[in-house]
N, C-alpha and C. Protein backbone atom coordinates (compact mmCIF):
# COMPACT_ATOMS: atom_id res chain seq x y z
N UNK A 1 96.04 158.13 116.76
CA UNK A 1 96.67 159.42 116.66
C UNK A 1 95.73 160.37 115.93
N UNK A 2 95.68 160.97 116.48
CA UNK A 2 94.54 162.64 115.68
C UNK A 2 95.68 163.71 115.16
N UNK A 3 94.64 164.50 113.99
CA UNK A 3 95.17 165.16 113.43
C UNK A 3 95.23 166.58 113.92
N UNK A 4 96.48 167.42 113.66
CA UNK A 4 96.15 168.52 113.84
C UNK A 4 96.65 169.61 113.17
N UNK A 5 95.51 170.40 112.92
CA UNK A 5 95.71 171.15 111.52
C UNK A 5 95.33 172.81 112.52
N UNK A 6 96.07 173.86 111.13
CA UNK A 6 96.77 174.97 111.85
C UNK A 6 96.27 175.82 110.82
N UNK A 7 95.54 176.76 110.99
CA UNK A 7 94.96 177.53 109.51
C UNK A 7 95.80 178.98 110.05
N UNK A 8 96.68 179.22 108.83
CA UNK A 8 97.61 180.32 108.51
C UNK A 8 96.79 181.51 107.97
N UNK A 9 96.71 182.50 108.79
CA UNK A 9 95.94 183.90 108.12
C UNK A 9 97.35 184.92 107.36
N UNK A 10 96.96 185.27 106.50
CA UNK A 10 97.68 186.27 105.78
C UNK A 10 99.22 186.41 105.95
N UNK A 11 99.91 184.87 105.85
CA UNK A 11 101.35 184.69 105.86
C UNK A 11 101.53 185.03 107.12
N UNK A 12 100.94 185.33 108.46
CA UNK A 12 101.19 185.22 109.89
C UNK A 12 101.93 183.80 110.23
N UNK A 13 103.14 183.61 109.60
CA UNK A 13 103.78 182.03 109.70
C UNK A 13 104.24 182.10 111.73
N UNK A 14 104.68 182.87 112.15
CA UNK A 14 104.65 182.81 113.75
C UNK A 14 103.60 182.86 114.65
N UNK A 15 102.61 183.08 114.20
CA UNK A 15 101.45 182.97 115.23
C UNK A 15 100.93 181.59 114.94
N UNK A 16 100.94 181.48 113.50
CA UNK A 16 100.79 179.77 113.09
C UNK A 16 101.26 178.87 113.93
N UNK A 17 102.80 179.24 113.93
CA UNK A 17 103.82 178.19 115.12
C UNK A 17 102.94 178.49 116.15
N UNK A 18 102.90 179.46 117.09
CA UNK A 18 102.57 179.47 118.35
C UNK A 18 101.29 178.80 118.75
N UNK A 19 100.43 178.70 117.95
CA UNK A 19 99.01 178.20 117.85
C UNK A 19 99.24 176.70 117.54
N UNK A 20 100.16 175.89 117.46
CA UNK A 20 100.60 174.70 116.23
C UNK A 20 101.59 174.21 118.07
N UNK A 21 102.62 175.02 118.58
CA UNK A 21 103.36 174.39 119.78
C UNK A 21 102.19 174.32 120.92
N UNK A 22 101.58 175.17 120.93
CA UNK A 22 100.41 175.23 122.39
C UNK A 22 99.29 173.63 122.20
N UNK A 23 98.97 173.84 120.83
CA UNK A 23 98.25 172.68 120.41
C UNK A 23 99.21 171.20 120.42
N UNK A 24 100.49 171.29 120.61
CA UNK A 24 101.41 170.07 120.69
C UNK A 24 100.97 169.68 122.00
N UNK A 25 101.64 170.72 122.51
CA UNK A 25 101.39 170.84 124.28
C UNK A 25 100.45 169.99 124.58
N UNK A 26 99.12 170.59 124.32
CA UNK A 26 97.90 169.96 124.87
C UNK A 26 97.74 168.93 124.93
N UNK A 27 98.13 168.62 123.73
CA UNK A 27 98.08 166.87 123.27
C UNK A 27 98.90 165.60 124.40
N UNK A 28 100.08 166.90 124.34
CA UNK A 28 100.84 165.66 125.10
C UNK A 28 101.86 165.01 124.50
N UNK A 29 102.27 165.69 123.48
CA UNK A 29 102.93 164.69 122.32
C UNK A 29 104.45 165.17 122.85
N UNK A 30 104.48 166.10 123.47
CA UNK A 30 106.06 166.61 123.82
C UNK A 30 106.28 165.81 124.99
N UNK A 31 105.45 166.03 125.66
CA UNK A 31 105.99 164.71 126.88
C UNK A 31 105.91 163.42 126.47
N UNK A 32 105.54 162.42 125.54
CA UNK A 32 105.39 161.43 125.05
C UNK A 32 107.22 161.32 124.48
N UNK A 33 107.47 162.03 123.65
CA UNK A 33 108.56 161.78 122.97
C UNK A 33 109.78 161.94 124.19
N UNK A 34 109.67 163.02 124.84
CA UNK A 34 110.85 163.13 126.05
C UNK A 34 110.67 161.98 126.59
N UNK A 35 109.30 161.29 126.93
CA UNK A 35 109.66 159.55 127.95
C UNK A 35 110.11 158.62 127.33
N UNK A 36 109.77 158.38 125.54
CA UNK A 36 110.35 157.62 124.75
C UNK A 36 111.79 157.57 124.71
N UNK A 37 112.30 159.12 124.60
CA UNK A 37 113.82 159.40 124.53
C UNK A 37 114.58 158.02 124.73
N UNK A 38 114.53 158.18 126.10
CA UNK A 38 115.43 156.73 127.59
C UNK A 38 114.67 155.80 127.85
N UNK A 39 115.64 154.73 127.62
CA UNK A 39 114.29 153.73 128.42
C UNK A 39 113.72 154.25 130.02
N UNK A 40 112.59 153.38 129.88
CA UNK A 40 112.30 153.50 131.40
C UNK A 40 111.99 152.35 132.42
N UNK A 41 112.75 152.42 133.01
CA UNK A 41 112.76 150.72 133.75
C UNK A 41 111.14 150.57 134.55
N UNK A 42 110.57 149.39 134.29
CA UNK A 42 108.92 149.09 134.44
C UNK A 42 108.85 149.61 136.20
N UNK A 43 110.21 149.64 137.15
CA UNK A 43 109.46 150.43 138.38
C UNK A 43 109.56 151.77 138.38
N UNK A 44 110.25 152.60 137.56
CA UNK A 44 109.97 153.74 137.26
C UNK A 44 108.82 154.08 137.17
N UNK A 45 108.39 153.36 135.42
CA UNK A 45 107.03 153.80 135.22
C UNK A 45 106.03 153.63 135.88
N UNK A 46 105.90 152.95 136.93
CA UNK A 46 104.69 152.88 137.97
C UNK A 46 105.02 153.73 138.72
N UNK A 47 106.21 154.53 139.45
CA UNK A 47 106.22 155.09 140.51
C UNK A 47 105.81 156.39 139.66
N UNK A 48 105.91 156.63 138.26
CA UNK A 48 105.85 157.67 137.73
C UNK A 48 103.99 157.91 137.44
N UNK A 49 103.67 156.94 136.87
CA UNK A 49 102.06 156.95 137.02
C UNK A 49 101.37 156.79 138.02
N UNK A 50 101.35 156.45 139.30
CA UNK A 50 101.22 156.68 140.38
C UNK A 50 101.01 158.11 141.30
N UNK A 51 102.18 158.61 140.64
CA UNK A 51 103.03 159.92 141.00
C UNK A 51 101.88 160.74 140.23
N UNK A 52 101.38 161.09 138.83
CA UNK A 52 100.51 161.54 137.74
C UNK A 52 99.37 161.37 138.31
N UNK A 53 99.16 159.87 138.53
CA UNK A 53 97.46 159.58 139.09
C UNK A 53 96.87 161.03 140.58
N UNK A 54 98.31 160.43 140.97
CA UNK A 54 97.92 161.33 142.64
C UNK A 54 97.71 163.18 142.43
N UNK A 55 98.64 163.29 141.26
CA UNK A 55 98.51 164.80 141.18
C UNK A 55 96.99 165.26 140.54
N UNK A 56 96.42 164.14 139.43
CA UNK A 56 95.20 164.65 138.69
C UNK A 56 94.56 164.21 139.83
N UNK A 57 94.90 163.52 141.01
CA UNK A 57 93.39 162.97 142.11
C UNK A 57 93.81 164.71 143.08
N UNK A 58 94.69 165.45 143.25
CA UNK A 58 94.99 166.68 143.69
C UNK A 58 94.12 167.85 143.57
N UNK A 59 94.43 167.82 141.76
CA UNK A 59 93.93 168.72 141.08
C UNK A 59 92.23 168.66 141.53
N UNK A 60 91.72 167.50 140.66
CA UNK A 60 90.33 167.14 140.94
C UNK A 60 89.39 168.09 142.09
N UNK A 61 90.45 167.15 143.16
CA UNK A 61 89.93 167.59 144.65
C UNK A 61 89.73 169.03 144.84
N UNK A 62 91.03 169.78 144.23
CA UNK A 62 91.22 171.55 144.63
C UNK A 62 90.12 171.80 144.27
N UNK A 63 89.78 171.49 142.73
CA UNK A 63 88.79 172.13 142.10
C UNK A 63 87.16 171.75 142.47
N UNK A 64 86.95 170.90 143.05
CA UNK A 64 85.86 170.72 144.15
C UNK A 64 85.24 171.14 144.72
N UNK A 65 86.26 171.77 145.77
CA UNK A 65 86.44 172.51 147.16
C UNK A 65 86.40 173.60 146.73
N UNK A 66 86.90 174.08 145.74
CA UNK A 66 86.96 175.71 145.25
C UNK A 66 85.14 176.27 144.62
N UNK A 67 84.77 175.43 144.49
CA UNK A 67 83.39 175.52 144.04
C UNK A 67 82.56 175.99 145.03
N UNK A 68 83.06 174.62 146.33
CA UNK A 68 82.34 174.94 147.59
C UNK A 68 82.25 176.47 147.99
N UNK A 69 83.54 177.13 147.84
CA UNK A 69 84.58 178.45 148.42
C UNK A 69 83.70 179.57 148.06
N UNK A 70 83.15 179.53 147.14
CA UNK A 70 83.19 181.03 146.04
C UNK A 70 81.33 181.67 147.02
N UNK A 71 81.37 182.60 146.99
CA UNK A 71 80.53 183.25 147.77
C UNK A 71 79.24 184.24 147.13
C-alpha cells in the first residue's frame, strides 16, 4: 500500500479534498472497497477480470491506431 499525501495551501481545505478524491480515484482504492463490500462468487470474478482485461486490450488497441490516424 503507498502513501498519499495532500499539501494544503493557505487553509484551501476543499481543493485539498478535491486533489486528495481524484488521487483516491487513480489509485483505485474506491473500486477496491465497493468489490470488497459483497462477496464475490470466484465465477464472477473471472467473468469480471476477463471483462477488465478485454477493455484495457480495447483501450490499448484505440490508442495504437490513433497514432497511425493523426496527419
Amino acid at each position: 500500500m503507498k502513501e498519499i499525501t495532500v499539501r494544503v495551501d493557505d487553509n484551501d481545505i476543499e481543493r485539498a479534498m478535491r486533489i486528495l478524491k481524484k488521487k483516491i480515484q487513480n489509485d483505485g482504492l474506491f473500486k477496491r472497497l465497493k468489490l470488497k463490500k459483497n462477496y464475490e462468487k470466484p465465477s464472477e470474478y473471472r467473468r469480471r477480470k476477463k471483462r477488465e482485461a478485454l477493455r484495457r486490450q480495447r483501450i490499448a488497441e484505440s490508442k495504437r491506431n490513433s497514432r497511425y490516424r493523426r496527419y
